[in-house]
Structure formats: structure tokens, C-alpha cells
Protein backbone atom coordinates (compact mmCIF):
# COMPACT_ATOMS: atom_id res chain seq x y z
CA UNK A 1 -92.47 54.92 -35.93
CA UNK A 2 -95.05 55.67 -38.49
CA UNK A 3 -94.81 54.19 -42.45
CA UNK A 4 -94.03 57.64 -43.62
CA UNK A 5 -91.61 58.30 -40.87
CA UNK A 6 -89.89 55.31 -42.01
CA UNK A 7 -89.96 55.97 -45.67
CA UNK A 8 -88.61 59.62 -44.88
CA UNK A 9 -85.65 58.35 -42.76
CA UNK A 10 -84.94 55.63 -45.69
CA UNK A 11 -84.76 58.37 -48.37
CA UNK A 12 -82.46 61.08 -46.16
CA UNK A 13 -80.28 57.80 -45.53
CA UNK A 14 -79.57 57.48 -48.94
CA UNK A 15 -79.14 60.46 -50.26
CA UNK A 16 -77.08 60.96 -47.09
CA UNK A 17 -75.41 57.79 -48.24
CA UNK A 18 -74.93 58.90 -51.70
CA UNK A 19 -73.43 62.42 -50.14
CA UNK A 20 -71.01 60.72 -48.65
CA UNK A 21 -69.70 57.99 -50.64
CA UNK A 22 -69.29 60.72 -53.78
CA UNK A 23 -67.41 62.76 -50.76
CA UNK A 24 -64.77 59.95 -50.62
CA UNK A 25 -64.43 59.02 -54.12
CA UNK A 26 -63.78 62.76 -55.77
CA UNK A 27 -61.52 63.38 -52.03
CA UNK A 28 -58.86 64.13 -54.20
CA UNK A 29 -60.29 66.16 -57.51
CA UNK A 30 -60.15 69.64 -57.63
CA UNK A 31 -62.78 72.20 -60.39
CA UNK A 32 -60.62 73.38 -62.80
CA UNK A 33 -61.11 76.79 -62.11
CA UNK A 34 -58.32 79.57 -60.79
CA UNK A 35 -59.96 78.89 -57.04
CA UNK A 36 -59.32 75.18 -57.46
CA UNK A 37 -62.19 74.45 -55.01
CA UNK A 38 -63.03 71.03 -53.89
CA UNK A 39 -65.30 68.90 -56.63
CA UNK A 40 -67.38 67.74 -54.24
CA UNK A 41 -68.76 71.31 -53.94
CA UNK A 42 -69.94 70.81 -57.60
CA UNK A 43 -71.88 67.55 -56.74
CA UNK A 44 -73.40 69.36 -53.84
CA UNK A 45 -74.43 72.15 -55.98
CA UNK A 46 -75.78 69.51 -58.35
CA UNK A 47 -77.68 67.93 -56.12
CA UNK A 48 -79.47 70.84 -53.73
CA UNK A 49 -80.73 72.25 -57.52
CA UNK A 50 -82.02 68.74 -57.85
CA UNK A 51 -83.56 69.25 -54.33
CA UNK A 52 -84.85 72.74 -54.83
CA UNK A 53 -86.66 72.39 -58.49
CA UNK A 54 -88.48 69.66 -58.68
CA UNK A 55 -91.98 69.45 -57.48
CA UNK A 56 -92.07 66.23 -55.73
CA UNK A 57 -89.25 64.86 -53.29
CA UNK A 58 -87.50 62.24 -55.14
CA UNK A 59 -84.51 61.36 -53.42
CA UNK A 60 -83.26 58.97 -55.75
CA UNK A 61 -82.86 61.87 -57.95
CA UNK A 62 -81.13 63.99 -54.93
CA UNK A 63 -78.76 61.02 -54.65
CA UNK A 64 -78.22 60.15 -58.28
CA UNK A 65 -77.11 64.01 -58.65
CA UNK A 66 -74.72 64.04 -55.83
CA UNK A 67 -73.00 60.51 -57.67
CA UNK A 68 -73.74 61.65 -61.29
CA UNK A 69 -69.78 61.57 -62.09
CA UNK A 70 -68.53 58.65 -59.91
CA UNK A 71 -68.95 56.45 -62.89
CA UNK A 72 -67.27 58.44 -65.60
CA UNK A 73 -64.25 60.02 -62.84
CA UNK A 74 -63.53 57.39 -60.22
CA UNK A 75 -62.62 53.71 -60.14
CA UNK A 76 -66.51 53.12 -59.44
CA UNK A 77 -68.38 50.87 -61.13
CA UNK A 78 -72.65 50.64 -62.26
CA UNK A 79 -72.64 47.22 -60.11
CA UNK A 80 -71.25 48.83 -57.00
CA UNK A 81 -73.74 51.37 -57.60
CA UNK A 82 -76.36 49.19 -57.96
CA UNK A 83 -75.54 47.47 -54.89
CA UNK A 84 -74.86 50.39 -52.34
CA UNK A 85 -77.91 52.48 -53.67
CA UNK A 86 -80.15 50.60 -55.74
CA UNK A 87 -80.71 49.86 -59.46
CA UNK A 88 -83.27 53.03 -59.75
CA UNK A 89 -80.14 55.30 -58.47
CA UNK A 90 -77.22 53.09 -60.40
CA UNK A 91 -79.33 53.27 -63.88
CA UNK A 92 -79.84 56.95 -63.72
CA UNK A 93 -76.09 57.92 -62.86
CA UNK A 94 -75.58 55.49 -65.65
CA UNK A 95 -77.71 57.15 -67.96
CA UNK A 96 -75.88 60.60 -67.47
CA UNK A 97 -72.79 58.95 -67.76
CA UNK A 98 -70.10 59.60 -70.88
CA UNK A 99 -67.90 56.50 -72.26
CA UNK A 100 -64.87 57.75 -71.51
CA UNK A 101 -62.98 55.87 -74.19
CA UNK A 102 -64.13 58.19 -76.81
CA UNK A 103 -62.99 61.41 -77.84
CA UNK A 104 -64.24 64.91 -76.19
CA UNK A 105 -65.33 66.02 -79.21
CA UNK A 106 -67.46 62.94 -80.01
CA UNK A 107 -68.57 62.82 -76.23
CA UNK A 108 -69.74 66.39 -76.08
CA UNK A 109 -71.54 65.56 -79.89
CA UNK A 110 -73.17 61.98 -78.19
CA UNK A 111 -74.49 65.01 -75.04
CA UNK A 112 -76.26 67.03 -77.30
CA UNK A 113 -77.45 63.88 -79.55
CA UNK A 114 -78.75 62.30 -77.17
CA UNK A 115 -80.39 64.79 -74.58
CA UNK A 116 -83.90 64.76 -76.03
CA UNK A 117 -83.78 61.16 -75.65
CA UNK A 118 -82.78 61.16 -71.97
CA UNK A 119 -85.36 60.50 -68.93
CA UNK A 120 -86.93 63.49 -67.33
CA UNK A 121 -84.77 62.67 -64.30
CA UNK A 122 -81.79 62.36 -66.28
CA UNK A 123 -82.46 65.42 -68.15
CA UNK A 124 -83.01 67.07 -64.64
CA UNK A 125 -79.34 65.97 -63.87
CA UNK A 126 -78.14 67.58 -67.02
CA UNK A 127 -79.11 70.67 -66.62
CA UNK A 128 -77.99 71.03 -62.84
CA UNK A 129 -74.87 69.83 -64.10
CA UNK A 130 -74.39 72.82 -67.02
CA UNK A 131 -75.80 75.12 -64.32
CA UNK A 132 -73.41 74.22 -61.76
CA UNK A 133 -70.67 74.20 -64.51
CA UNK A 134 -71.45 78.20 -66.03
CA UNK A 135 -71.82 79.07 -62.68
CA UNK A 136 -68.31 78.01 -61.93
CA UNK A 137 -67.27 79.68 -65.20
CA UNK A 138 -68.25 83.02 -63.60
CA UNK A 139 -66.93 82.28 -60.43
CA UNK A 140 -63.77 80.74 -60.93
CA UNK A 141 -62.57 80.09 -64.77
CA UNK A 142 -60.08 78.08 -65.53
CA UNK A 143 -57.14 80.11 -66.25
CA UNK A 144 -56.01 78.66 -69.54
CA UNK A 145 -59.50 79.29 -70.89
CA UNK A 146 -59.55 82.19 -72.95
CA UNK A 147 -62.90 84.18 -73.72
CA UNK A 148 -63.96 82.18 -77.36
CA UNK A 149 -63.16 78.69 -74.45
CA UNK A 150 -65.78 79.87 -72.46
CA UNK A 151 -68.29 81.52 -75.09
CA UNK A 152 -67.94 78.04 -76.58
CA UNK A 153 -68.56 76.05 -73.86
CA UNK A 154 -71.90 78.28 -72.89
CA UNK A 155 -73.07 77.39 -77.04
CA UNK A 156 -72.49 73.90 -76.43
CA UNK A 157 -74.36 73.66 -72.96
CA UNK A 158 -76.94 75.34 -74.36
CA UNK A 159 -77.35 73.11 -77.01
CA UNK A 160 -77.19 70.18 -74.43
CA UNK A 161 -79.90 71.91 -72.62
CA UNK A 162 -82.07 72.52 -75.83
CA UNK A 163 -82.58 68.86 -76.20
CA UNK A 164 -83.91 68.54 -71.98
CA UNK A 165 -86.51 71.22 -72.06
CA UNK A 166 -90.18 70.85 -71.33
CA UNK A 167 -88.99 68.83 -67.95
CA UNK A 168 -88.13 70.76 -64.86
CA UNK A 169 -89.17 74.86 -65.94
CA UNK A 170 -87.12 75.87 -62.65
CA UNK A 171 -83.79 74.56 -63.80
CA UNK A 172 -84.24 75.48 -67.19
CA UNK A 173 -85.17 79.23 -65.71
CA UNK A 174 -81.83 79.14 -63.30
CA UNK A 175 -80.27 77.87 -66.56
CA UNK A 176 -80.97 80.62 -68.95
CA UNK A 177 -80.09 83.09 -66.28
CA UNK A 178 -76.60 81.09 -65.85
CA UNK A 179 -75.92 81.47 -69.42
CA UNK A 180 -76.55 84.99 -69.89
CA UNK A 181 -73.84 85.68 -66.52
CA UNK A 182 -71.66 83.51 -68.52
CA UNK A 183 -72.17 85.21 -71.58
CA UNK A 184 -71.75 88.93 -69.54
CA UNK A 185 -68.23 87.72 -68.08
CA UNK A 186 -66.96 87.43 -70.61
């Protein structure tokens, strides 16, 4: 086997890997949404925008996206990360990662705070994540949400978003056109 046949089966092993392993730890989380659908569908959507926008393969960032919330929703910890998947992948889930001990409020003010500050790769991550999220608005919305919820929750991701741009024009494209079906289901 050649050095870049190597390298390529290294990189679909770990973001294989990484597929998996955020499989079993969200197994038993639902999206909030009226269709309830499996979470794991959101880290896959994460991830394949991750896949499909950026110019270069970078499966680190594939993997990082499909474990982005393992930190912040499961029993998992940065040194497990680090171990199973490698610093490179661990620091950049890290990096996306809310503290969980503070309030929403203050953790959605920290998002938007912080964002411009954020890595390109971890600003790539951010924005999959808000598209993924509007897009499930418009699928499936929760159905204690009412419409000023929702309308909300687009203002604030676009705010989140305002502080990544100039890093990956294809998300922030899919991302503007997410926000404006959010905005028209309402």
C-alpha cells in the first residue's frame, strides 16, 4: 500500500471512528423537535456540511463535527477524547464546547462573545451546527416553541454566526439561506 493510501485509510478510520463512538454516546437523545428524530442525525448533518464545504479534506474536522457535543451532553470527557482520537480532534470539540455549569442565557452570551475569537475550524463547526439546528426548526419545531421562540433563536444564531464569517463562504451561504426558511416558517 502506497503512503497516501495509508494516510487516506487512517483519516476514513477516524472519522469512521468518531461516527461511531458519537453513535453510542447520544444512543439515547432525541432533537427536540415534534418528529423527535434520533440526535445522531444532527451530528451527521453536522459533519457531511463539514465534509461538503470546505476546500481541503480535513478529517479531523469531519470527525470533530460528528463529536462536537459529546463533551457538553454525555458522560465524555476532553482526555478520553484525546486518547481515542487525538489531541488535534479533542482540542477542537473542546473549543466548541459550552461549560455547562453556567446559565443558558450567559452560555448563549459567552457563543456570540466569543465566536470571532474561535479557530477557523471551530468556527466551521459553529456554523454547521446553527445550520443543522434552523434546519431542524423548519423541519420539525419543537412544539412548545412558539413563533417569537423560534424568531429568537434565528437572531441569536445569527449573531453567533456574525462573529465566524470570512472562514468557510459555503456554510455561511447554506447559512443565510437556512435563516431566511426559518424566518419564512414562521
Amino acid at each position: 500500500m502506497s503512503p497516501p493510501d495509508t494516510v487516506l485509510r487512517e483519516h476514513v478510520a477516524l472519522v469512521t471512528r468518531a461516527a461511531d463512538f458519537a453513535a453510542r454516546r447520544h444512543a439515547d437523545q432525541r432533537r427536540k423537535g415534534t418528529e423527535r428524530e434520533p440526535y445522531v442525525n444532527h451530528l451527521a448533518e453536522v459533519a457531511t456540511l463539514l465534509a461538503e464545504s470546505v476546500e481541503e479534506p480535513n478529517a479531523w474536522l469531519v470527525a470533530a463535527g460528528w463529536l462536537h457535543d459529546t463533551i457538553e451532553d454525555t458522560e465524555t470527557t476532553h482526555d478520553e477524547l484525546v486518547q481515542l482520537f487525538g489531541s488535534k480532534v479533542a482540542d477542537l470539540v473542546a473549543e466548541v464546547t459550552d461549560d455547562t455549569s453556567l446559565s443558558k442565557a450567559e452560555r448563549k452570551r459567552l457563543q456570540v462573545a466569543r465566536a470571532p475569537h474561535k479557530s477557523p475550524d471551530a468556527k466551521a463547526i459553529k456554523i454547521a451546527d446553527k445550520i443543522s439546528n434552523l434546519r431542524s426548526l423548519v423541519a420539525s419545531p419543537p412544539a412548545d416553541w412558539a413563533q417569537a421562540r423560534i424568531l429568537d433563536y434565528v437572531t441569536w444564531a445569527e449573531s453567533v454566526v456574525a462573529g465566524c464569517r470570512g472562514t468557510n463562504a459555503a456554510l455561511e451561504s447554506i447559512f443565510d439561506q437556512s435563516a431566511v426558511a426559518a424566518r419564512g416558517a414562521v
